[in-house]
C-alpha atoms as a PDB file:
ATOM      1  CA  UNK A   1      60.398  48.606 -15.874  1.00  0.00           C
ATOM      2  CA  UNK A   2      61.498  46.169 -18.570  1.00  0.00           C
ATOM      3  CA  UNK A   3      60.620  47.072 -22.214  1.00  0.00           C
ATOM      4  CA  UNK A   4      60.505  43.702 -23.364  1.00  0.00           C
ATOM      5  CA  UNK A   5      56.701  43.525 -24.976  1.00  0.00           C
ATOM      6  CA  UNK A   6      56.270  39.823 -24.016  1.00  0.00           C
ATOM      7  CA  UNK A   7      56.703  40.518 -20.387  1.00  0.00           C
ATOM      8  CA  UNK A   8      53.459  41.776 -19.028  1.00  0.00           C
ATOM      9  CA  UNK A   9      53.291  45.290 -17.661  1.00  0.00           C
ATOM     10  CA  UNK A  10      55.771  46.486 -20.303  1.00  0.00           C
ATOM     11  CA  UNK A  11      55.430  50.069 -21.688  1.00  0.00           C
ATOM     12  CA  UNK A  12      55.160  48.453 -25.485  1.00  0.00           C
ATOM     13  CA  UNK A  13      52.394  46.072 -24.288  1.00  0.00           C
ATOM     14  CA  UNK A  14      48.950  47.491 -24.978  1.00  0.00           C
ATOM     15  CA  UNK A  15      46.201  46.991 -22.861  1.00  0.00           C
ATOM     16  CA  UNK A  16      43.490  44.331 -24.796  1.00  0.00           C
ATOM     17  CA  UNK A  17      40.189  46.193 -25.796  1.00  0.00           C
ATOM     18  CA  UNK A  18      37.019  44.400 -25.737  1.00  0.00           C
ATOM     19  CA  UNK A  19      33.751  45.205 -28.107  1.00  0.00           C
ATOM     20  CA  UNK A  20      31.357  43.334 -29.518  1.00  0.00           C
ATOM     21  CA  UNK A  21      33.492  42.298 -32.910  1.00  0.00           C
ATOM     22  CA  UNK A  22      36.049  40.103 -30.791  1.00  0.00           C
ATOM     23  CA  UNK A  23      38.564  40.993 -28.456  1.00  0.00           C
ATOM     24  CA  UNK A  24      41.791  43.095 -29.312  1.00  0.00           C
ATOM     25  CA  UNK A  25      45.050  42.205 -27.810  1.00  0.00           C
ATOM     26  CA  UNK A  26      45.500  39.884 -25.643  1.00  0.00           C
ATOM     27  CA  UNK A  27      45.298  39.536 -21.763  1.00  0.00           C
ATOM     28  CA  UNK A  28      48.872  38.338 -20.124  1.00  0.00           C
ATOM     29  CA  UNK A  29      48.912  34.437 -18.954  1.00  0.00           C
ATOM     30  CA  UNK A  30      47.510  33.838 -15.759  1.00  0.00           C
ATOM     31  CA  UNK A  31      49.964  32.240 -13.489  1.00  0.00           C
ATOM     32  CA  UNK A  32      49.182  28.391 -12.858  1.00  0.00           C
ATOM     33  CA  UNK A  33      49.272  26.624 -10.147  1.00  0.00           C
ATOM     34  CA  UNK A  34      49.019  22.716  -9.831  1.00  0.00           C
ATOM     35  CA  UNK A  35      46.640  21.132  -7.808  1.00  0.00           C
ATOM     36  CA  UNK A  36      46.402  18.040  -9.418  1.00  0.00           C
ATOM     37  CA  UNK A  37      47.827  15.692  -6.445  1.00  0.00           C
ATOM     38  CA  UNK A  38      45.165  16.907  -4.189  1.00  0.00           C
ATOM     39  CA  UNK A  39      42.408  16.342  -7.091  1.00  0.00           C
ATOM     40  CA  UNK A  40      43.514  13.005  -8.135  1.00  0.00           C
ATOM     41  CA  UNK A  41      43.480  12.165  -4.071  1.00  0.00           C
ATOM     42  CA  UNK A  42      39.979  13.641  -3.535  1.00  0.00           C
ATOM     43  CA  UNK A  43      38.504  12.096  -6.553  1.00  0.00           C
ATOM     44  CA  UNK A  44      39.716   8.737  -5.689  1.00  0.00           C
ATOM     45  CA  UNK A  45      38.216   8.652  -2.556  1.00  0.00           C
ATOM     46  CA  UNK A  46      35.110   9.930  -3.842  1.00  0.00           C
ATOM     47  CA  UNK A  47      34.543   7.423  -6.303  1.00  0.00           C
ATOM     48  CA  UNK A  48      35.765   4.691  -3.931  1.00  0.00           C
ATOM     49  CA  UNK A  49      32.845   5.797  -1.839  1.00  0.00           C
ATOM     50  CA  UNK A  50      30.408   5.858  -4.498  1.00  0.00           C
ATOM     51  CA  UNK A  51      31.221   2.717  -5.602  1.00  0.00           C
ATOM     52  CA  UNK A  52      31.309   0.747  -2.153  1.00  0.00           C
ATOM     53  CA  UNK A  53      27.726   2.782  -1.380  1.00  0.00           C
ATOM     54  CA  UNK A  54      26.331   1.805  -4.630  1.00  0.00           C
ATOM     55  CA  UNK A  55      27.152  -1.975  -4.743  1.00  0.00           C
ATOM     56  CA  UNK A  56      25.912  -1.695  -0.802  1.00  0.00           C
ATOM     57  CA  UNK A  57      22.321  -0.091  -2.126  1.00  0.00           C
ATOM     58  CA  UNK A  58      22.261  -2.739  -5.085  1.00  0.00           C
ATOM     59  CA  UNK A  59      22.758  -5.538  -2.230  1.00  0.00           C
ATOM     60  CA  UNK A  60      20.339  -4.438   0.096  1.00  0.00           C
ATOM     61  CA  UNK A  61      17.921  -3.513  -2.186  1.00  0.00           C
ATOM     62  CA  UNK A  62      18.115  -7.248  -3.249  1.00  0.00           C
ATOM     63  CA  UNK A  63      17.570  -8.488   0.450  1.00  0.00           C
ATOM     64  CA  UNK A  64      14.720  -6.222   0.973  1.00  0.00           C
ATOM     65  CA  UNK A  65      12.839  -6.964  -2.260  1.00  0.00           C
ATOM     66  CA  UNK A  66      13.382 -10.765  -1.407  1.00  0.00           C
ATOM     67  CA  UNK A  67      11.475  -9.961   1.956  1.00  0.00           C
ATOM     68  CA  UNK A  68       9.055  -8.030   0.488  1.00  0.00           C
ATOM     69  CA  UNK A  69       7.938 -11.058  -1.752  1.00  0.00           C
ATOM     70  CA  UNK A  70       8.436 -13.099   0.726  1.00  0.00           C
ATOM     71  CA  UNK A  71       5.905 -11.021   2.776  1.00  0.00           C
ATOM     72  CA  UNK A  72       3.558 -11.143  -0.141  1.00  0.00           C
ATOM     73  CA  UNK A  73       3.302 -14.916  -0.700  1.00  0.00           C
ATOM     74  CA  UNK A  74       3.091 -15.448   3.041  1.00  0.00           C
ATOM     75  CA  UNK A  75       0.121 -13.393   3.409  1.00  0.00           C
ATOM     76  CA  UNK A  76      -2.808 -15.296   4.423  1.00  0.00           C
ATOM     77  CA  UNK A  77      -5.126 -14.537   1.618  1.00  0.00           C
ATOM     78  CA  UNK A  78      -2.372 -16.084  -0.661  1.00  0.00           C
ATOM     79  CA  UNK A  79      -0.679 -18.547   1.865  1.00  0.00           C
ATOM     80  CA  UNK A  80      -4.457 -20.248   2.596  1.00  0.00           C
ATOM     81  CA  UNK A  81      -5.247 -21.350  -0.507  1.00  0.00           C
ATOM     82  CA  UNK A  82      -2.024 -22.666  -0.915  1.00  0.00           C
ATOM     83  CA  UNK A  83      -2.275 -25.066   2.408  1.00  0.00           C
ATOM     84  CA  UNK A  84      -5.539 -25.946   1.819  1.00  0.00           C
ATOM     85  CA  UNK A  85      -4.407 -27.720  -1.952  1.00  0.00           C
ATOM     86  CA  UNK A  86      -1.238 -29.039   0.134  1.00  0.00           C
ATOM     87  CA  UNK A  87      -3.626 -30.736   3.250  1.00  0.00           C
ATOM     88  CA  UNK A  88      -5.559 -31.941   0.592  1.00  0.00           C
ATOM     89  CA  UNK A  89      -2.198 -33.918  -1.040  1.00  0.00           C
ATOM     90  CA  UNK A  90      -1.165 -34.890   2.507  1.00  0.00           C
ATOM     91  CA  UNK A  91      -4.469 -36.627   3.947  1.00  0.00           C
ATOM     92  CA  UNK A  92      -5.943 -37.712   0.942  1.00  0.00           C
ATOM     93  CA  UNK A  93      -9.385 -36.357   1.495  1.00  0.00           C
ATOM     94  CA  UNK A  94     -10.872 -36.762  -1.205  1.00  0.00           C
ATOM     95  CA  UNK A  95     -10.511 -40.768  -1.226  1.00  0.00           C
ATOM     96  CA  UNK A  96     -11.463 -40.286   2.313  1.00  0.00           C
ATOM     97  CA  UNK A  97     -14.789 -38.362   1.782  1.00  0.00           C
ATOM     98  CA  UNK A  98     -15.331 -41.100  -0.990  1.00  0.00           C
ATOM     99  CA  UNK A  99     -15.157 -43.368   1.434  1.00  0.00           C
ATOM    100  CA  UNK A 100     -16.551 -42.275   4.003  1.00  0.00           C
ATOM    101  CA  UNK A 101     -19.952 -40.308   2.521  1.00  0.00           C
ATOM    102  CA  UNK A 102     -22.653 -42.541   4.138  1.00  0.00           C
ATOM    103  CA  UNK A 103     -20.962 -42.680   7.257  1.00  0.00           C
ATOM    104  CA  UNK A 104     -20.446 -38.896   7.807  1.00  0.00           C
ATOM    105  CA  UNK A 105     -24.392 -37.948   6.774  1.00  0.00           C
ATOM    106  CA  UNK A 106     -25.245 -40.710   9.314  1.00  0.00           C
ATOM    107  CA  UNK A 107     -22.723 -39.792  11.990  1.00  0.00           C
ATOM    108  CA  UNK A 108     -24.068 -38.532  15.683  1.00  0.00           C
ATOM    109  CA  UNK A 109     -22.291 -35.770  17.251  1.00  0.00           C
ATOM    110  CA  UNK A 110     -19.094 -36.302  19.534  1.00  0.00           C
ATOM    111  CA  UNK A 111     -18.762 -34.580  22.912  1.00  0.00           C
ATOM    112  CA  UNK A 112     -17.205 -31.751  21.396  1.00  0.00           C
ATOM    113  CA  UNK A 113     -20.715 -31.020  19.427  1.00  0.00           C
ATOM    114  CA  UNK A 114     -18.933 -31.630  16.226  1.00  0.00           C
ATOM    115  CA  UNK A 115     -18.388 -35.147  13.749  1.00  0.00           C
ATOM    116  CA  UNK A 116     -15.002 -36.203  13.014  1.00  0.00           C
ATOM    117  CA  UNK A 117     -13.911 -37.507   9.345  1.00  0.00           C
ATOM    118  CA  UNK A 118     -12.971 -41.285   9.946  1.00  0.00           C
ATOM    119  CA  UNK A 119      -9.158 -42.037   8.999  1.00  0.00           C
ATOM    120  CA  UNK A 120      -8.795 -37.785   8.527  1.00  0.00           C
ATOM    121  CA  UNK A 121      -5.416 -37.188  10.090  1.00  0.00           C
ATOM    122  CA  UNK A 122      -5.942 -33.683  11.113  1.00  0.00           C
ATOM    123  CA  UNK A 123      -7.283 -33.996  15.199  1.00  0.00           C
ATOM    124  CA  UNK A 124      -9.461 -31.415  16.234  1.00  0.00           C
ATOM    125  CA  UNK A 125     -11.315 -30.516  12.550  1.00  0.00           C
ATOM    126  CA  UNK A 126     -14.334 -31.136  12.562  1.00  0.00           C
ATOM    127  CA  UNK A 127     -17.730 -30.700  10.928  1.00  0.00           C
ATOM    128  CA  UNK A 128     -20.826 -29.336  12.537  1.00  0.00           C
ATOM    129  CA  UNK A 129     -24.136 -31.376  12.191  1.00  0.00           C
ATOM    130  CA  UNK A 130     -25.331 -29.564   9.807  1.00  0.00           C
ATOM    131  CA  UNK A 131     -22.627 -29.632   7.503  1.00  0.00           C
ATOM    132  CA  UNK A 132     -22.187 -33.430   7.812  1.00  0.00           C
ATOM    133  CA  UNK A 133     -25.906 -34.125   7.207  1.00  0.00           C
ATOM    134  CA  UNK A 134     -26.242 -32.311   4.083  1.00  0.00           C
ATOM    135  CA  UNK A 135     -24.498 -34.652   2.318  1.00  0.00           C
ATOM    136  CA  UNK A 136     -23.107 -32.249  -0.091  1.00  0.00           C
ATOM    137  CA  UNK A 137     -19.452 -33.684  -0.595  1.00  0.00           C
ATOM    138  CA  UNK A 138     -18.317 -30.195  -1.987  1.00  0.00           C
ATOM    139  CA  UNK A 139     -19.254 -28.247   1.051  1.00  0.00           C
ATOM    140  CA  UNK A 140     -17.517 -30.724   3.229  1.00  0.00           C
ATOM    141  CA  UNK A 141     -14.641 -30.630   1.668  1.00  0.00           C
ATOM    142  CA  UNK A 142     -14.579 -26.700   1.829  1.00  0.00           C
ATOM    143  CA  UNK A 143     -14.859 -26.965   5.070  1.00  0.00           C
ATOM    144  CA  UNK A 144     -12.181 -29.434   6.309  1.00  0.00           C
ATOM    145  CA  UNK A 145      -9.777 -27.331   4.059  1.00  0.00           C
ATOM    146  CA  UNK A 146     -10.488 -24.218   5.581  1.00  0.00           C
ATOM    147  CA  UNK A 147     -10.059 -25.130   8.962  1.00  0.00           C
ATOM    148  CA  UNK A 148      -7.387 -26.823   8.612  1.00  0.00           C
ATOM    149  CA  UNK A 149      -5.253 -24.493   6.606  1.00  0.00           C
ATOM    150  CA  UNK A 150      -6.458 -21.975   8.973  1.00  0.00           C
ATOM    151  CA  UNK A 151      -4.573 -24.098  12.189  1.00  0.00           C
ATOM    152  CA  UNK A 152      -1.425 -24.719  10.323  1.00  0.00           C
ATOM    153  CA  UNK A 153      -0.732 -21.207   9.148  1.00  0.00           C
ATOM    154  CA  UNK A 154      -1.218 -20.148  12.547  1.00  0.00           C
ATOM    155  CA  UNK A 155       0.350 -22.934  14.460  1.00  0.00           C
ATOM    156  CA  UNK A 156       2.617 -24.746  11.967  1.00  0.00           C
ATOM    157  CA  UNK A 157       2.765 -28.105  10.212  1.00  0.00           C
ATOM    158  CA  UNK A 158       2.991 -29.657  13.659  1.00  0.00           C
ATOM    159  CA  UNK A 159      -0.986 -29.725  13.563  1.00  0.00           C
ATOM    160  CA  UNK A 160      -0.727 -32.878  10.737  1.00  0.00           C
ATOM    161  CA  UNK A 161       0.847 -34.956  13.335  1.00  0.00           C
ATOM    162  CA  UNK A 162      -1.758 -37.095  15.290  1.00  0.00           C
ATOM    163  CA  UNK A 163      -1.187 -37.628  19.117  1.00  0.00           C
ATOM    164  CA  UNK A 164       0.495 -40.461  19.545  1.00  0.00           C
ATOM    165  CA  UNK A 165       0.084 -41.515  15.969  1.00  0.00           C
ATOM    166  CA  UNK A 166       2.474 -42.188  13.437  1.00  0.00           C
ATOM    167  CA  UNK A 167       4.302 -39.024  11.951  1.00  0.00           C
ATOM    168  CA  UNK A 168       3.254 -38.678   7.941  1.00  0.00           C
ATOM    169  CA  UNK A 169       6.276 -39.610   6.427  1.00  0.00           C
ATOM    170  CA  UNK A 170       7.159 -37.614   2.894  1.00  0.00           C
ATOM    171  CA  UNK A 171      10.207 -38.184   1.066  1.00  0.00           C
ATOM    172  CA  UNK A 172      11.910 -34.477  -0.360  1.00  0.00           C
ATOM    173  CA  UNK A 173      12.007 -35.482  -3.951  1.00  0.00           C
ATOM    174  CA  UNK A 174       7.895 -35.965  -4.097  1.00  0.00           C
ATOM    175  CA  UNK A 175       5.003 -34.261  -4.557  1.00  0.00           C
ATOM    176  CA  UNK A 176       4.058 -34.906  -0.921  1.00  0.00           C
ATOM    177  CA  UNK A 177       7.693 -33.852   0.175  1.00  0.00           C
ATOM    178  CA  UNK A 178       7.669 -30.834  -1.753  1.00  0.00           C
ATOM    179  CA  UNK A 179       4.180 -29.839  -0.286  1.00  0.00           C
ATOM    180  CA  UNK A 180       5.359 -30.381   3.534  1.00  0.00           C
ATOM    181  CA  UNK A 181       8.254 -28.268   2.836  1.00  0.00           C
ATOM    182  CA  UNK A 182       5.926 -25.352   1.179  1.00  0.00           C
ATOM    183  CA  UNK A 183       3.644 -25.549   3.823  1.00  0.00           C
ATOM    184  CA  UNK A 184       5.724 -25.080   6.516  1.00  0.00           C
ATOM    185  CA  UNK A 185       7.287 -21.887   4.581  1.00  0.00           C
ATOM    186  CA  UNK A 186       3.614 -20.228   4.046  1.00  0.00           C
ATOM    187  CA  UNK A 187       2.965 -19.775   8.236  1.00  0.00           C
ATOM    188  CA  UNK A 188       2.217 -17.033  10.566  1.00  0.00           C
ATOM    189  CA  UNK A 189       5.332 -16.901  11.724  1.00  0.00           C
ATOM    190  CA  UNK A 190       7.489 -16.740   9.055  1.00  0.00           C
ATOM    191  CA  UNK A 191       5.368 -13.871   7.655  1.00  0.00           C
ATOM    192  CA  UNK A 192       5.885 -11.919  11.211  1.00  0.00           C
ATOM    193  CA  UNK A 193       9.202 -12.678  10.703  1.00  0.00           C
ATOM    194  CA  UNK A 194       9.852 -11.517   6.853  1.00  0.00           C
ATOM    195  CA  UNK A 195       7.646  -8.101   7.872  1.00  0.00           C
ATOM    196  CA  UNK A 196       9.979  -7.314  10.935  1.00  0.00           C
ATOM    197  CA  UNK A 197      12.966  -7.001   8.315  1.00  0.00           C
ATOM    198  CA  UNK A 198      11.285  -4.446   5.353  1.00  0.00           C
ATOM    199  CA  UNK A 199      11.654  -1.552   7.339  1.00  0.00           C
ATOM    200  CA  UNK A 200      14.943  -1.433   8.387  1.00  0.00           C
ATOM    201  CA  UNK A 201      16.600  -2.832   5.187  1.00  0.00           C
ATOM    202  CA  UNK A 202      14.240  -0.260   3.469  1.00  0.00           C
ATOM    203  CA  UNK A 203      15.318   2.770   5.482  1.00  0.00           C
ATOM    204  CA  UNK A 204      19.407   1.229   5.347  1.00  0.00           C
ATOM    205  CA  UNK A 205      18.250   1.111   1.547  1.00  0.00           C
ATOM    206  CA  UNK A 206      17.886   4.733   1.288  1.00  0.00           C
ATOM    207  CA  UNK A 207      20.563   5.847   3.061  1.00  0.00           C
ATOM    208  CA  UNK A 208      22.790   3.936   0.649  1.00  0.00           C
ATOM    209  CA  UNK A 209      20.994   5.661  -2.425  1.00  0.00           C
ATOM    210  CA  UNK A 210      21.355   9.209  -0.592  1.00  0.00           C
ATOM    211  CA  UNK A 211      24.973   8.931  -0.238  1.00  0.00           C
ATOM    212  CA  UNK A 212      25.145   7.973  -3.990  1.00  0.00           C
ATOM    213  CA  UNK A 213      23.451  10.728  -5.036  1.00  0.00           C
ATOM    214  CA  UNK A 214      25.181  13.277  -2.456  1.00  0.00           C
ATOM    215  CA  UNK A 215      28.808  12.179  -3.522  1.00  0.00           C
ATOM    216  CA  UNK A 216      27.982  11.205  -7.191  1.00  0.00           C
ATOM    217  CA  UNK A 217      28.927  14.016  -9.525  1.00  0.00           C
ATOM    218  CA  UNK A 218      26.674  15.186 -12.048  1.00  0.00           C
ATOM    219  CA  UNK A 219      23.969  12.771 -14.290  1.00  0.00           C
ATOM    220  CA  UNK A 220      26.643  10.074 -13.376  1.00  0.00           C
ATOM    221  CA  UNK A 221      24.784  10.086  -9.460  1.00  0.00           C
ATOM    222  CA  UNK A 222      21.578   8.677 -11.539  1.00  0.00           C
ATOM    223  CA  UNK A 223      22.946   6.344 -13.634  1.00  0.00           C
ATOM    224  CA  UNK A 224      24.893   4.845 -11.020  1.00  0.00           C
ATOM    225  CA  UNK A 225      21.563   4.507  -8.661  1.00  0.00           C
ATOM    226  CA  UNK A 226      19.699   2.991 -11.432  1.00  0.00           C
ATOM    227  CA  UNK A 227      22.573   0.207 -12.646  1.00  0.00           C
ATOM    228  CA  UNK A 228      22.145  -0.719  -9.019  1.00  0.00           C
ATOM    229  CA  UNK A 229      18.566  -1.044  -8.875  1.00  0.00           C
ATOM    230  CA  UNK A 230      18.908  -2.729 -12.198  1.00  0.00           C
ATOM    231  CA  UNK A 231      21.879  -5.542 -10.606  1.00  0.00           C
ATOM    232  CA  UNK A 232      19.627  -5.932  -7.774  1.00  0.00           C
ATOM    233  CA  UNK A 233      16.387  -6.396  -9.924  1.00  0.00           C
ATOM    234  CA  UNK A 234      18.431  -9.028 -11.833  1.00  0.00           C
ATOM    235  CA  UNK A 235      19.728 -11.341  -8.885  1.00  0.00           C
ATOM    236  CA  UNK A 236      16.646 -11.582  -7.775  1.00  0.00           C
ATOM    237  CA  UNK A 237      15.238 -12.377 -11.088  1.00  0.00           C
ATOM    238  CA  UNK A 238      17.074 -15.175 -11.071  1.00  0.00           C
ATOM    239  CA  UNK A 239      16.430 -16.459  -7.530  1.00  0.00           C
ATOM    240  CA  UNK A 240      12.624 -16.657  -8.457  1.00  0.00           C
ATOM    241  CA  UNK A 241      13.523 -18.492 -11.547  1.00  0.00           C
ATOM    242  CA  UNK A 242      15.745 -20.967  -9.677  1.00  0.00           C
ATOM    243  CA  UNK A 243      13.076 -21.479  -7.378  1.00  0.00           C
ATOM    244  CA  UNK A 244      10.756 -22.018 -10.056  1.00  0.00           C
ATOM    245  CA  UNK A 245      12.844 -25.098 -11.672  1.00  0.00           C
ATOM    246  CA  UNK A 246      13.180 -26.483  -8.221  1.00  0.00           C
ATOM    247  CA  UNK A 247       8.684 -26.625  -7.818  1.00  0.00           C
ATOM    248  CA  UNK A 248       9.221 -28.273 -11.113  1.00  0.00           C
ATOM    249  CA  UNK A 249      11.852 -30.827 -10.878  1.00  0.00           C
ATOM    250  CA  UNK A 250      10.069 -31.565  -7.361  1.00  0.00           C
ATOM    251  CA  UNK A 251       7.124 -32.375 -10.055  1.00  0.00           C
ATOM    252  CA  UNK A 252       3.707 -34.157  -9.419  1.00  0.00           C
ATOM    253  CA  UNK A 253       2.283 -37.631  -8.449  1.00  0.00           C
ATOM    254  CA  UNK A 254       0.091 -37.215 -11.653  1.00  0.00           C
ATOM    255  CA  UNK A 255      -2.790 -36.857  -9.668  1.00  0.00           C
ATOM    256  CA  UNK A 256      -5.466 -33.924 -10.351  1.00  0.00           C
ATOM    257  CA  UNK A 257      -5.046 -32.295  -6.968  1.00  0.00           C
ATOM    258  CA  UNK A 258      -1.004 -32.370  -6.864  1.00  0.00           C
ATOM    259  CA  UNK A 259      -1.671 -30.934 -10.042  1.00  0.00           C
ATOM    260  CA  UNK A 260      -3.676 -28.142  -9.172  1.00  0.00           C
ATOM    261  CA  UNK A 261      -1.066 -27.343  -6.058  1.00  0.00           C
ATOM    262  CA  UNK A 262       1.819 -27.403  -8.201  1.00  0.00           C
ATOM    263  CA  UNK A 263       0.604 -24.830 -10.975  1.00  0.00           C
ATOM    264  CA  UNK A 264      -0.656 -23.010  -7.383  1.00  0.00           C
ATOM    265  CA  UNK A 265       2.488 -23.015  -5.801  1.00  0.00           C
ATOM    266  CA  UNK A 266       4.393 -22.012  -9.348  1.00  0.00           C
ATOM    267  CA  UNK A 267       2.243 -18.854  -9.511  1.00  0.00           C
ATOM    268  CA  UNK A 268       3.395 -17.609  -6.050  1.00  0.00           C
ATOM    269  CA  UNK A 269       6.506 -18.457  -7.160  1.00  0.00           C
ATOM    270  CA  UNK A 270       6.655 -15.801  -9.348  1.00  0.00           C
ATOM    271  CA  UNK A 271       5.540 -13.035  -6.771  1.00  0.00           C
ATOM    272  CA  UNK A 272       9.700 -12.140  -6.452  1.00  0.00           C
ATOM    273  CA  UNK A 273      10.151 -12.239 -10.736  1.00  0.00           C
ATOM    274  CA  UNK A 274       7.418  -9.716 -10.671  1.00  0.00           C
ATOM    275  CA  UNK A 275       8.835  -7.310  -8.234  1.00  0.00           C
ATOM    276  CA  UNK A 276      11.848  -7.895  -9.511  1.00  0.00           C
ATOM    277  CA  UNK A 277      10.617  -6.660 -13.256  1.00  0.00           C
ATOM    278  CA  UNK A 278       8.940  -3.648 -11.369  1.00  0.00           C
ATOM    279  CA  UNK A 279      12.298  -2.562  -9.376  1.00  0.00           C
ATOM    280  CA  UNK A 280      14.634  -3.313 -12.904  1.00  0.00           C
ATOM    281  CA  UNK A 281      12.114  -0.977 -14.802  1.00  0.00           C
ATOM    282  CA  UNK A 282      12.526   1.742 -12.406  1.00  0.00           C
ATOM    283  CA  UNK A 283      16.482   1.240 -12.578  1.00  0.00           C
ATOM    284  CA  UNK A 284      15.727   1.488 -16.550  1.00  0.00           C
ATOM    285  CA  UNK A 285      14.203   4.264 -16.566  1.00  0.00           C
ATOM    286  CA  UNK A 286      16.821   6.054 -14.259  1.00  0.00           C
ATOM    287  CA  UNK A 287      20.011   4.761 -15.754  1.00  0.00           C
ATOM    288  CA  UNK A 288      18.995   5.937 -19.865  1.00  0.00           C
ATOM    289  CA  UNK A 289      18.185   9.465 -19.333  1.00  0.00           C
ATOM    290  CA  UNK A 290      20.809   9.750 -16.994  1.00  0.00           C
ATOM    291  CA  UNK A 291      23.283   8.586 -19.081  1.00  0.00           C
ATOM    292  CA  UNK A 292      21.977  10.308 -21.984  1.00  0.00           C
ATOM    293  CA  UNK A 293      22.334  13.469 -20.078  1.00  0.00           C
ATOM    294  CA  UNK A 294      25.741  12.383 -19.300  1.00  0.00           C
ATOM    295  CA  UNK A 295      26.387  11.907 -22.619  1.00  0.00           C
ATOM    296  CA  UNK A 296      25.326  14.534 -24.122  1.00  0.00           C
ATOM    297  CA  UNK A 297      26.970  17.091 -21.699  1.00  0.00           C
ATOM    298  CA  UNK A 298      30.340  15.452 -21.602  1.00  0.00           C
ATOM    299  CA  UNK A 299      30.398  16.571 -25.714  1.00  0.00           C
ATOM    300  CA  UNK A 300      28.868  19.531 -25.661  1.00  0.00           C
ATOM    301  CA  UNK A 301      31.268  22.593 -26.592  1.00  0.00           C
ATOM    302  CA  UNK A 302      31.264  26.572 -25.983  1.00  0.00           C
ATOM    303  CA  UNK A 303      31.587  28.921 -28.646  1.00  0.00           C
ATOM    304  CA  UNK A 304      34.596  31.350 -28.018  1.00  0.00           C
ATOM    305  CA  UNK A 305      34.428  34.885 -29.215  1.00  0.00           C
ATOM    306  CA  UNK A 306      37.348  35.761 -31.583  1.00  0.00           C
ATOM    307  CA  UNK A 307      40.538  37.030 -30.916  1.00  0.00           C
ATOM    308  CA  UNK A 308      41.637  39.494 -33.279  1.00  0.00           C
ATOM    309  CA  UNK A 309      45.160  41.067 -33.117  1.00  0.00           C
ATOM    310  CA  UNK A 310      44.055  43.473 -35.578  1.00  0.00           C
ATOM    311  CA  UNK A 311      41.337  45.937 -35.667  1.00  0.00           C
ATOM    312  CA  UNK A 312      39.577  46.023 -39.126  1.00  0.00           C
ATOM    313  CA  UNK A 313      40.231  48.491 -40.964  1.00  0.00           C
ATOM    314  CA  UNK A 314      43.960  48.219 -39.909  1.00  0.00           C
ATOM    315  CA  UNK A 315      46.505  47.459 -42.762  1.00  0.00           C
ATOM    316  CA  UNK A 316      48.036  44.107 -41.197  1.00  0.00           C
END
């Protein structure tokens, strides 16, 4: 056995003793190994996944908050109102009911039991007699709305178009234009539609956010699911506010209706910036603590117990 007292094991090499001053002596190196190739490798393809899984989640969670607002302004207890202002742009009922007052209160029943608005360009809406001969202009109106919303949000802008009659004609860039186009957005069928797609992006949604968090390392997991929610609150964001320039450069005819439709349709408008501010506060409210946490872990430090070489007491 060598007597050399730096090689551990040597006869000259006492063994370290431990109390609750410090320790005394000290324990031989441990032998190292390096295992830093395989670490770097694993860690790499860790992150890669974390990263491709997060900007996935942040992605989808875009697409399904887009359908879910989508699903909101389609509803019909939104979507109603909404036709009923644009049938009311399209026909001109008003001037027609101005027009047409005496005629209505005076008008005898058609074979269908019901009295038709002259020049209204709706077939198939009707009033009933008693509607027509109170003579209440208000109520009329109501009515003609209502049904005809009704019809298109359940069978498309297809029911404005008279049989064999001349197709309205609209141009894009006009109050009229933009109405047709809204209208034929807020239907029956595009809210079937929008509904069919929350639950699967939702459920793909979480399975993104679970492999985040599973392969995610420490507070890091949380901060990195709430950026995303926060980049996918953001796009979005901006969507509704693009959308909400494009109602407005569309603008108005100046009259009191188009008006009333276009500060209508601007509110629904909104329905995705409003999720959208929901989702990003949630993200918020992930991503600080978590990366306070982070933070404050990553510099925190451990109090070692002293080494002595020297018991006291000892002349050094």
């Amino acid at each position: 056995m060598s007597d050399d007292p730096s090689v551990p094991g040597s006869p000259d090499q006492s063994a370290p003793v431990i109390t609750d001053a410090g320790s005394y002596g000290r324990l031989p190196p441990a032998p190292t190994a390096d295992f830093s190739r395989f670490e770097s490798r694993s860690s790499g393809a860790r992150s890669s996944a974390v990263w491709l899984a997060g900007v996935g989640f942040a992605v989808i969670a875009a697409l399904w908050l887009a359908a879910l607002s989508a699903s909101q302004a389609t509803e019909p207890t939104v979507a109603l109102p909404v036709q009923e202002r644009g049938v009311a742009v399209l026909t001109s009922l008003d001037e027609l009911l101005d027009l047409h007052a005496e005629e209505i209160a005076t008008a005898q029943p058609g074979e269908s039991g019901g009295i038709e608005l002259p020049g209204f360009l709706v077939p198939g809406i009707e009033l009933t007699t008693t509607e027509a001969a109170s003579g209440d202009l208000e109520l009329i109106r109501a009515s003609l709305l209502s049904r005809t919303a009704t019809a298109i949000y359940a069978e498309g802008i297809e029911v404005l178009q008279p049989p064999n009659g001349a197709p309205i004609e609209t141009t894009t860039f006009s109050t009229a234009g933009g109405t047709r186009r809204v209208m034929e957005l807020l239907s029956q069928s595009n809210h079937n539609r929008v509904d069919g797609l929350l639950q699967p992006l939702a459920i793909l949604a979480l399975l993104l956010a679970g492999v985040v968090l599973f392969l995610g390392q420490g507070f890091s997991r949380f901060s990195g699911l709430g950026l995303a929610m926060v980049g996918a609150a953001i796009s979005v964001f901006l969507g509704a506010l693009l959308l909400k320039f494009a109602i407005a450069f569309v603008g108005s005819d100046g009259s009191a209706v188009a008006e009333e439709f276009s500060q209508l349709v601007d509110a629904v408008a909104w329905t995705p910036a409003r999720n959208a501010i929901v989702l990003g506060a949630g993200g918020v409210a992930l991503l600080v603590p978590a990366s306070l946490l982070n933070w404050f872990f990553d510099h925190s430090f451990v109090r070692d117990a002293p080494v002595i070489d020297t018991p006291p007491g000892t002349a050094g």
